[in-house]
Protein backbone atom coordinates (compact mmCIF):
# COMPACT_ATOMS: atom_id res chain seq x y z
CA UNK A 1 5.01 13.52 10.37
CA UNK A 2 5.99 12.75 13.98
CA UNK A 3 3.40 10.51 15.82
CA UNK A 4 3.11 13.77 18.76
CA UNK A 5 2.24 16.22 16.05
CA UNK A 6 -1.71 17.66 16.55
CA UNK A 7 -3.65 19.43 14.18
CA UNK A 8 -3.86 22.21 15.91
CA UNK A 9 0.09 22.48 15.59
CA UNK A 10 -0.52 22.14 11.59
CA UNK A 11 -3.41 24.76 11.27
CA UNK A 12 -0.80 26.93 9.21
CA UNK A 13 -0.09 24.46 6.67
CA UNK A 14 -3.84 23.39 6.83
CA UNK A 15 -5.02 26.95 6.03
CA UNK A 16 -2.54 27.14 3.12
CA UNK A 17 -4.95 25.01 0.59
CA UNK A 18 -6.05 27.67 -2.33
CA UNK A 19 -8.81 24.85 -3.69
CA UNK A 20 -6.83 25.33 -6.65
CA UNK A 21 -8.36 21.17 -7.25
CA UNK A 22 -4.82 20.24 -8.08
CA UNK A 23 -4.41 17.39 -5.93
CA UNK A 24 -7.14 15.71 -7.88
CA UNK A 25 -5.50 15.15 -11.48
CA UNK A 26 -2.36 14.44 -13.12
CA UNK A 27 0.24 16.68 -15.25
CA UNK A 28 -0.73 18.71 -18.49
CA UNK A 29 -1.26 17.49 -20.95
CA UNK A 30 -3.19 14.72 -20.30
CA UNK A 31 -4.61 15.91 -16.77
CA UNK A 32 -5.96 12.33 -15.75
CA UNK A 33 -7.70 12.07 -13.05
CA UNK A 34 -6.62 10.62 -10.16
CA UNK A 35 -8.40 10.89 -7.60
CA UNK A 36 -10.66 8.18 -6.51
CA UNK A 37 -12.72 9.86 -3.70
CA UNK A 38 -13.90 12.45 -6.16
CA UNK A 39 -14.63 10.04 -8.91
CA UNK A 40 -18.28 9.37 -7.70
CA UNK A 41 -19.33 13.42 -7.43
CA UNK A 42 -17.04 16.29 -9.07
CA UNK A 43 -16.90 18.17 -6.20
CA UNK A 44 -13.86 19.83 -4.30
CA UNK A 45 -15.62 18.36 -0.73
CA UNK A 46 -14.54 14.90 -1.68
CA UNK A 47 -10.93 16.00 -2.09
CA UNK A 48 -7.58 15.86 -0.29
CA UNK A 49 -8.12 19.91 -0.28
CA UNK A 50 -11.91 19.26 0.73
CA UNK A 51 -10.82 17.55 3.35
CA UNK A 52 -8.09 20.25 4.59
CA UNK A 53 -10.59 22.51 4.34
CA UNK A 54 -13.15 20.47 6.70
CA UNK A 55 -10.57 20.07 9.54
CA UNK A 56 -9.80 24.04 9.36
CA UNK A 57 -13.50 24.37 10.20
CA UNK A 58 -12.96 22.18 13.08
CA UNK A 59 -9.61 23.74 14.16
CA UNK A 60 -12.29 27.34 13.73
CA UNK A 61 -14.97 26.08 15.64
CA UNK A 62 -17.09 26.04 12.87
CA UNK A 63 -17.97 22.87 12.29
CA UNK A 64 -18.06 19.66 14.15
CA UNK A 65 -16.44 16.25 14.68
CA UNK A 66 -19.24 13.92 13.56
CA UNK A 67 -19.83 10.42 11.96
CA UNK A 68 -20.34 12.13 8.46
CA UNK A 69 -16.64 13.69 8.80
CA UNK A 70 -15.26 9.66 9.63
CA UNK A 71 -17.39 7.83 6.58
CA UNK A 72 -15.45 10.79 4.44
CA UNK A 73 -12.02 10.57 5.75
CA UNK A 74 -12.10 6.94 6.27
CA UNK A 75 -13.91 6.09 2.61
CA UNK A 76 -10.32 7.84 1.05
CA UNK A 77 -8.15 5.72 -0.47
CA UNK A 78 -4.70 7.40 1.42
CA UNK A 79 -3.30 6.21 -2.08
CA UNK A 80 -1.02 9.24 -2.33
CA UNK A 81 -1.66 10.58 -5.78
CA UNK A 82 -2.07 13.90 -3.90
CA UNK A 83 0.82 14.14 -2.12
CA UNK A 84 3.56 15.24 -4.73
CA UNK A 85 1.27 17.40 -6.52
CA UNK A 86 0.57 20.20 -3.77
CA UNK A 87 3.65 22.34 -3.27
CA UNK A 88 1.06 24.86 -1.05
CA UNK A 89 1.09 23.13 1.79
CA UNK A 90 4.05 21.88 1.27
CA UNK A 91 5.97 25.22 1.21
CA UNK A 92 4.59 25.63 4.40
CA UNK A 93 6.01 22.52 6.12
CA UNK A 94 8.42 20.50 3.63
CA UNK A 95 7.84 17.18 5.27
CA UNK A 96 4.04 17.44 5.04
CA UNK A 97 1.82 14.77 3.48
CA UNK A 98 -1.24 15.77 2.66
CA UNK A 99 -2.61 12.22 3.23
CA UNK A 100 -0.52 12.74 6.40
CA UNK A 101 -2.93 15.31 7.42
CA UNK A 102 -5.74 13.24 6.67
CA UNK A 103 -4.47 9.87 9.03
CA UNK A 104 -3.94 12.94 11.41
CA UNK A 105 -7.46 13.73 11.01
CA UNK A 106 -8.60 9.94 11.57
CA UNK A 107 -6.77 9.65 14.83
CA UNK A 108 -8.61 12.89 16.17
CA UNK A 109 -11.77 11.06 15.07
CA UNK A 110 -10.56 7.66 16.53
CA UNK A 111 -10.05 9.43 19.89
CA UNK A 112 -14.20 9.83 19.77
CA UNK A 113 -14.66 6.51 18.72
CA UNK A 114 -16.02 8.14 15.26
CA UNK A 115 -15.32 5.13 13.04
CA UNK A 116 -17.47 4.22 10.04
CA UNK A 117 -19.68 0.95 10.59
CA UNK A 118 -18.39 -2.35 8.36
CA UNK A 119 -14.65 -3.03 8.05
CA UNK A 120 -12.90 -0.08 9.98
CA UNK A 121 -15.11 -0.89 13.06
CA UNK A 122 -13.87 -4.49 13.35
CA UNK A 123 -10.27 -3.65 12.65
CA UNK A 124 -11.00 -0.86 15.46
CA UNK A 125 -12.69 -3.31 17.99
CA UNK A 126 -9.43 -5.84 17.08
CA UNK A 127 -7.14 -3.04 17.90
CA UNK A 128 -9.21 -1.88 21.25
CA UNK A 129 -9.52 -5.22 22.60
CA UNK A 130 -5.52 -6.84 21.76
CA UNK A 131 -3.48 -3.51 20.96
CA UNK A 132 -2.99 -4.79 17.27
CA UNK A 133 -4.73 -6.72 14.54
CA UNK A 134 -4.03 -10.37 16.04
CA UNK A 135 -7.16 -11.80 14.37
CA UNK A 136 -4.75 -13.65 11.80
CA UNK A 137 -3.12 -17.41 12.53
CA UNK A 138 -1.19 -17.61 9.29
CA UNK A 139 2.02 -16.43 9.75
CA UNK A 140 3.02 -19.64 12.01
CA UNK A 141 1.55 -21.94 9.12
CA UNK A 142 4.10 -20.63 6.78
CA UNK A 143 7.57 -22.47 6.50
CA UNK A 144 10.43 -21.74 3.94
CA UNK A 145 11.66 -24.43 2.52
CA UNK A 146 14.31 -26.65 4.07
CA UNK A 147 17.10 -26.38 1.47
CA UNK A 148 16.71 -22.55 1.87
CA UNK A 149 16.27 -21.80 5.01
CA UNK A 150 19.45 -20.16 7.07
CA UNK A 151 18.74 -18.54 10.27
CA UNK A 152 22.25 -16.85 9.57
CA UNK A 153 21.15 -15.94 5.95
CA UNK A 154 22.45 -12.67 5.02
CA UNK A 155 18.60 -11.73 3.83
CA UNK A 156 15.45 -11.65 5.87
CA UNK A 157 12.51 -12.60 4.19
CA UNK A 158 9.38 -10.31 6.35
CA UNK A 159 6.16 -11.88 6.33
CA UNK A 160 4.57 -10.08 8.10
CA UNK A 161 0.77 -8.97 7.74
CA UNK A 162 -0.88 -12.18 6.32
CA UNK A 163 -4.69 -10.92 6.22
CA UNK A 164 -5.83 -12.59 3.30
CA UNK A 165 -5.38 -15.57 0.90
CA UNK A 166 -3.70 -12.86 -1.52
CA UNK A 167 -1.33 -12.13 1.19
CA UNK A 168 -0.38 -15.80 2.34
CA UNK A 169 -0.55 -16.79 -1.97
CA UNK A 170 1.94 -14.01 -2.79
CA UNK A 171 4.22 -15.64 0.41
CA UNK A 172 4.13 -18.56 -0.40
CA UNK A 173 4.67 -17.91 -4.57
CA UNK A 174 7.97 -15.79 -3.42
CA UNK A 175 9.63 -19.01 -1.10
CA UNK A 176 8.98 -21.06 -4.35
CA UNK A 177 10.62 -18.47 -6.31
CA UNK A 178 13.22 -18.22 -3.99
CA UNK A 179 13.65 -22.17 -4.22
CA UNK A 180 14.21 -22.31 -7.73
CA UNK A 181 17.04 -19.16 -7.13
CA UNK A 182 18.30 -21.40 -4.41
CA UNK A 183 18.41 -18.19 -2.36
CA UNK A 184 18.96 -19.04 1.50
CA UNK A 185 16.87 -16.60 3.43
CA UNK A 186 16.28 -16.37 7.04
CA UNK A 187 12.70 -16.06 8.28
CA UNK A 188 10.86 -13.09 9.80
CA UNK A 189 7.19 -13.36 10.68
CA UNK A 190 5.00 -11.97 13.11
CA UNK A 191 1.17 -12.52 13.94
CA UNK A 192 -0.89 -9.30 13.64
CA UNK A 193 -0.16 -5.94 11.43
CA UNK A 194 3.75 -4.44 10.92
CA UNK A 195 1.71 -1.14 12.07
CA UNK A 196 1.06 -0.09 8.37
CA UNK A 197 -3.03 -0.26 9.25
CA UNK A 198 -2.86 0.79 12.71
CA UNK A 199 -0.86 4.00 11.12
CA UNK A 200 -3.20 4.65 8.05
CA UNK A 201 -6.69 4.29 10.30
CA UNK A 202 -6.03 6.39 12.48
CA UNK A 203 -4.76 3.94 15.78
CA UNK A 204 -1.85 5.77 17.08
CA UNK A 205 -2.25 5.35 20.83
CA UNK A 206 -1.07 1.76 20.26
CA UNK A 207 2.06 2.11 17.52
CA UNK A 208 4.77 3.27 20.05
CA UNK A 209 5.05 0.00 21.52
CA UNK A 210 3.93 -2.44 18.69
CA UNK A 211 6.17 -0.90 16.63
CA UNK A 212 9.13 -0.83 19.44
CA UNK A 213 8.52 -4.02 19.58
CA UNK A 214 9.29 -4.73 15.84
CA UNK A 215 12.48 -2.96 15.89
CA UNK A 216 14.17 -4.63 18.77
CA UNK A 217 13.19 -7.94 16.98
CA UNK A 218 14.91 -6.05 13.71
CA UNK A 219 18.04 -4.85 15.63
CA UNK A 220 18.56 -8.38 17.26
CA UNK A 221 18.55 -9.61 13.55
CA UNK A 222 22.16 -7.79 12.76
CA UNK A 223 23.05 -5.93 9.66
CA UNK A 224 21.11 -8.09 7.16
CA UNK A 225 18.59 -6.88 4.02
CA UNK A 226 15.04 -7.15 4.62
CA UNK A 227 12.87 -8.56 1.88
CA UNK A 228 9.25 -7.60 1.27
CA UNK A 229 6.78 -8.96 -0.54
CA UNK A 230 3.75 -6.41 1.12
CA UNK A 231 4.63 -2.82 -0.45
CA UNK A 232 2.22 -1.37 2.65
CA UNK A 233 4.82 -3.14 4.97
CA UNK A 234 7.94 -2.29 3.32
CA UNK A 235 6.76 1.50 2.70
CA UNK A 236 5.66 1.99 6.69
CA UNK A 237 8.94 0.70 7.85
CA UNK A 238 11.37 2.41 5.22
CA UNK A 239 9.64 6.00 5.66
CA UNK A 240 7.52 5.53 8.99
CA UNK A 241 9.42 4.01 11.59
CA UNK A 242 11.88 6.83 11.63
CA UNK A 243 9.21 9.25 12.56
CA UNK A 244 8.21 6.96 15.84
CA UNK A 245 11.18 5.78 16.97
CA UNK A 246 13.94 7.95 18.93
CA UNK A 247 16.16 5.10 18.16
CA UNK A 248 15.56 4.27 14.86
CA UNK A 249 18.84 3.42 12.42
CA UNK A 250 17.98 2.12 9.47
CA UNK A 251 18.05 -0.80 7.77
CA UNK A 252 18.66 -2.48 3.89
CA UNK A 253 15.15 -3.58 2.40
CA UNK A 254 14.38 -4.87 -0.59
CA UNK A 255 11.61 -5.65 -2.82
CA UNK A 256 11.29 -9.13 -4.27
CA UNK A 257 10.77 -7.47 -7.14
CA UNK A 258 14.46 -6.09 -7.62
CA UNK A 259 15.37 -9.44 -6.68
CA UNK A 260 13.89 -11.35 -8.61
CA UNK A 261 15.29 -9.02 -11.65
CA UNK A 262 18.75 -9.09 -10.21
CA UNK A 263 18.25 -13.19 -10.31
CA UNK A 264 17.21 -13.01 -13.65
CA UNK A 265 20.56 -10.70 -14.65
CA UNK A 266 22.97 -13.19 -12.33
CA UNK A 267 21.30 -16.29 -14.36
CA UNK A 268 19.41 -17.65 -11.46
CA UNK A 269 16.39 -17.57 -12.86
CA UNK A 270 15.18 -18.28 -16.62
CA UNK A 271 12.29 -18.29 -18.53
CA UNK A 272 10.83 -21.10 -19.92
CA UNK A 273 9.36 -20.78 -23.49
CA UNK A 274 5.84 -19.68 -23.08
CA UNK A 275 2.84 -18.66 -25.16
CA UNK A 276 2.50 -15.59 -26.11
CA UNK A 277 0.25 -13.19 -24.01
CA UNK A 278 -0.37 -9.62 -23.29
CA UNK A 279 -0.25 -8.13 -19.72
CA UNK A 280 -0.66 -4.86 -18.51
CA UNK A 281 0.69 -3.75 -15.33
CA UNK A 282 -1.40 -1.95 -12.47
CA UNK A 283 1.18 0.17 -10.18
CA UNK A 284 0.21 -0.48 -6.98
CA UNK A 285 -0.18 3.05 -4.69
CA UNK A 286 2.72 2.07 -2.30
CA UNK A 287 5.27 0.17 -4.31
CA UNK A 288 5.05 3.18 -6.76
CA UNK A 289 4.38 6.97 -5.27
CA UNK A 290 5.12 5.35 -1.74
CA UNK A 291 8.79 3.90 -2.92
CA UNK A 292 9.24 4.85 -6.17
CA UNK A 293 9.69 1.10 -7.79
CA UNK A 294 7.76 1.29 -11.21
CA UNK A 295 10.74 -0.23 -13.68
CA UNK A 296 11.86 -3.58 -11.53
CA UNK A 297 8.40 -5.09 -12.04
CA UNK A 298 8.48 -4.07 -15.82
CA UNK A 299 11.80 -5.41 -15.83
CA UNK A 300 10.90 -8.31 -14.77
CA UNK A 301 8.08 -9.21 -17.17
CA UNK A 302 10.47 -7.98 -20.12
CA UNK A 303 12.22 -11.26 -19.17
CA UNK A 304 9.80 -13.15 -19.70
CA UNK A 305 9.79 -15.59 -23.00
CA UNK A 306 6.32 -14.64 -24.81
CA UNK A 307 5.26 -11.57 -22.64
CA UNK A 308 4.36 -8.39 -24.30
CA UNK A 309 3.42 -5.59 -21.93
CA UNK A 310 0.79 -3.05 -22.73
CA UNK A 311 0.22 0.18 -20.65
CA UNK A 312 -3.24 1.92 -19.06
CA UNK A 313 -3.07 5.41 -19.82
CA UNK A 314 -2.65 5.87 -16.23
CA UNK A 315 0.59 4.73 -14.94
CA UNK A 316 3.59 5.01 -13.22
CA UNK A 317 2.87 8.29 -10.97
CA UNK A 318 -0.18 8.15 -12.43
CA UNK A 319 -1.58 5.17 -11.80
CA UNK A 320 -4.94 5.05 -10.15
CA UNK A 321 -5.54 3.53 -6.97
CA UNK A 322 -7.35 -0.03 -6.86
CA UNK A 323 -9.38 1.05 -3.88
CA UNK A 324 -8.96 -1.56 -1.45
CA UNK A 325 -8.05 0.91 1.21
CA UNK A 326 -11.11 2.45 1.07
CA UNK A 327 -13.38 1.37 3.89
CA UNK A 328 -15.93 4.57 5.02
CA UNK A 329 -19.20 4.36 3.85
CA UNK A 330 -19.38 7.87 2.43
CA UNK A 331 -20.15 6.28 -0.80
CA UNK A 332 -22.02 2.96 -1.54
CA UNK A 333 -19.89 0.35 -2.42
CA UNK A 334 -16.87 2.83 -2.95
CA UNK A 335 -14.06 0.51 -2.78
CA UNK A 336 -15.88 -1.71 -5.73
CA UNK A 337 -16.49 0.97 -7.77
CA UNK A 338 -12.97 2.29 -7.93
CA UNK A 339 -11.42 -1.24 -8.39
CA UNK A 340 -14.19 -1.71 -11.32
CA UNK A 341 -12.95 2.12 -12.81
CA UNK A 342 -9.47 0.32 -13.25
CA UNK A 343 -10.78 -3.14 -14.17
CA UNK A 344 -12.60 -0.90 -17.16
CA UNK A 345 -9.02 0.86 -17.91
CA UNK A 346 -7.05 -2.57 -18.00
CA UNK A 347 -10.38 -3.86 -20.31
CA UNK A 348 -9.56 -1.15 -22.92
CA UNK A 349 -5.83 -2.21 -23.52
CA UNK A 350 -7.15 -5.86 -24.81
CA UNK A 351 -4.26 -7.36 -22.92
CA UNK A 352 -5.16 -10.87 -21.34
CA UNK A 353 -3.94 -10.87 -18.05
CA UNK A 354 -3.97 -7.58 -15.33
CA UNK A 355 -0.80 -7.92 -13.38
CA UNK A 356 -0.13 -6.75 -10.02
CA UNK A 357 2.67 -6.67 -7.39
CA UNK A 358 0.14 -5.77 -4.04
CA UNK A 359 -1.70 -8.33 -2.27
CA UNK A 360 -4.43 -5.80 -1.91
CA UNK A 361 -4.84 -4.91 -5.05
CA UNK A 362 -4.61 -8.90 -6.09
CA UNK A 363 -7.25 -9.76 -3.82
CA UNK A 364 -10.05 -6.25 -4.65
CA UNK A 365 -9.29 -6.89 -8.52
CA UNK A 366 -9.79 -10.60 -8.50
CA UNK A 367 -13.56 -9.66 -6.46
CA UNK A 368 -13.97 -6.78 -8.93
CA UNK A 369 -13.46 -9.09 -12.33
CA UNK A 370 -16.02 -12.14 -10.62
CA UNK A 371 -15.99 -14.73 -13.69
CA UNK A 372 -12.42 -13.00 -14.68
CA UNK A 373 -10.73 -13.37 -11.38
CA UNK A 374 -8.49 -15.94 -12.93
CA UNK A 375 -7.22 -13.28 -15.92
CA UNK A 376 -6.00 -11.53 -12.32
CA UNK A 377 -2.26 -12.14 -11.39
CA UNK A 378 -0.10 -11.61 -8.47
CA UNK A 379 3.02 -10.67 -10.50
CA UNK A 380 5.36 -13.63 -8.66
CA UNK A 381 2.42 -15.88 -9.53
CA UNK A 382 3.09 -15.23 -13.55
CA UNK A 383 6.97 -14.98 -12.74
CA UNK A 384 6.48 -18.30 -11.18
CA UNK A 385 4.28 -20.37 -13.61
CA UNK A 386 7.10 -19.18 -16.92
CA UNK A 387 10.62 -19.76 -15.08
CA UNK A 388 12.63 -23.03 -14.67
């Protein structure tokens, strides 16, 4: 979805919702559920399709923009369990996300300044005040190691996005990783967001030229392979920048998961013997339904000496969101009480460690499990800590 479309330009595909519920729950015959906004209440309001349906009543005049409308639309998740599972609205317009529609809806409430108190508003004052989220002095801290480093490396390690200790942890875990693979990299790193925030709240206005800005520094970097660590990063760039940019070419980008598996295959990497332990895997929203990556981190852990792997009934597609995305205030403490739904999921496998490839869903799980933040693992952290 192009950054000029308007709602009123999608009121066909819109009105094409049959609150059939579908976009709440998985495939027959398990039917899981998977939608986290309509965890708290079973009701089709607090829905992708609820939500369609409240921004036809705007498009008809019958109902209003308000602050009610923002602490909904901002408290979902935009995990993306929806999207592949409504072919309605899809029929209508092919390229159509349904949580597409809903980051539409955000920007039209954005434009009112309509933005729930607590996390969103400071993001939104960040963005008002410097154009981007700039509030974030990490990414000149971090330095790749001198025996890897290659400013003419053929790979491009992004690091871009470093909001939290998860984030800056999960960097800094991969250049050790990439030590021990002796794997020359070149460096890219940026203060402030790729865009992947500014796109998914709602702060349009300024993407054109942050993100212009991001691709000229891509283009001058020649026809290398762009690493990512942050699936939100790697998924707005491969699918996203295409739909802003006139110019937009492409590019080769890589998770460090596939890496790290194709190390393992070359003999670059190898596990150390190790006690035994069980993990079980959490898909993260954007490394799975946004790119489709669900056997490289499985992979991975399948070379590890001592590692069995069990499964949550929700996986893969499946998988159900950890909720750090959510920040409206719709419902109390949302974003807790979907990352402790998971937390209680993972706790019925009786595997020892919860293992994740996000830094979102690292940081919300570790809150989530308090005393058991340290049975919490980013997945390079575990890769790290059992390979020579």
């Amino acid at each position: 979805m192009r950054l000029s479309t308007s709602l009123d330009k999608l009121h066909g595909a819109i009105s094409a919702c049959l609150r059939c519920n579908g976009c709440t729950y998985g495939p027959w015959p398990q039917n899981y559920e998977f939608c986290p906004l309509q965890q708290p209440e079973k009701a089709f309001t607090y829905s992708a399709g609820g939500l369609l349906y409240l921004a036809k009543a705007v498009l008809r005049g019958q109902y209003e923009y308000s602050q009610a409308l923002a602490d909904l639309a901002f408290t979902c998740t935009a995990c993306g369990a929806c999207d592949s599972k409504c072919v309605i609205v899809r029929s209508i317009n092919p390229d159509m996300a349904l949580s597409d529609i809903l980051r539409l809806l955000r920007y039209e409430l954005v434009k009112r300044g309509l933005v729930p108190e607590g996390p969103i508003k400071t993001i939104y004052e960040d963005v008002k005040k410097n154009g981007d989220l700039l509030g974030n002095g990490q990414a000149g801290k971090l330095r790749v190691p001198a025996e890897i480093e290659d400013d003419k490396a053929d790979t491009v390690f992004v690091a871009d996005c470093l909001h939290s200790e998860s984030h800056v942890g999960a960097y800094e875990t991969a250049l050790a990783l990439l030590r021990k693979m002796k794997k020359a990299v070149a460096l890219y790193s940026d203060p402030g967001c790729c865009g992947s925030t500014l796109y998914d709240f709602g702060f349009w206005d300024q993407l054109p030229q942050l993100v212009g800005k991001k691709w000229e520094r891509i283009k001058e970097l020649g026809q290398k392979s762009l690493l990512f660590i942050d699936p939100h990063c790697q998924e707005f760039m491969v699918n996203k920048y295409a739909k802003i940019l006139d110019d937009f070419k492409g590019f080769r980008g890589q998770h460090f998961s596939e890496l790290v598996l194709e190390a393992f295959n070359k003999g670059e990497l190898k596990t150390k013997k190790g006690k035994k332990v069980k993990v079980s895997y959490h898909d993260p929203c954007f490394l799975g339904r946004g790119l489709g990556i669900y056997d490289a981190p499985r992979q991975v852990l399948a070379r590890l000496d001592g590692v069995e792997l069990v499964e949550m009934k929700r996986n893969r597609e499946q998988s159900f969101c950890c909720g750090a995305r959510g920040f409206g205030n719709y419902f109390e403490n949302f974003s807790a009480r979907t990352a402790r739904e998971r937390i209680n999921e993972f706790a019925e496998t009786k595997a020892d460690l919860l293992i994740t490839a996000c830094p979102y869903c690292h940081r919300i799980f570790r809150a989530a499990m308090a005393n058991g933040a340290s049975r919490v693992k980013d997945l390079f952290e575990f890769v790290n800590e059992r390979v020579a």
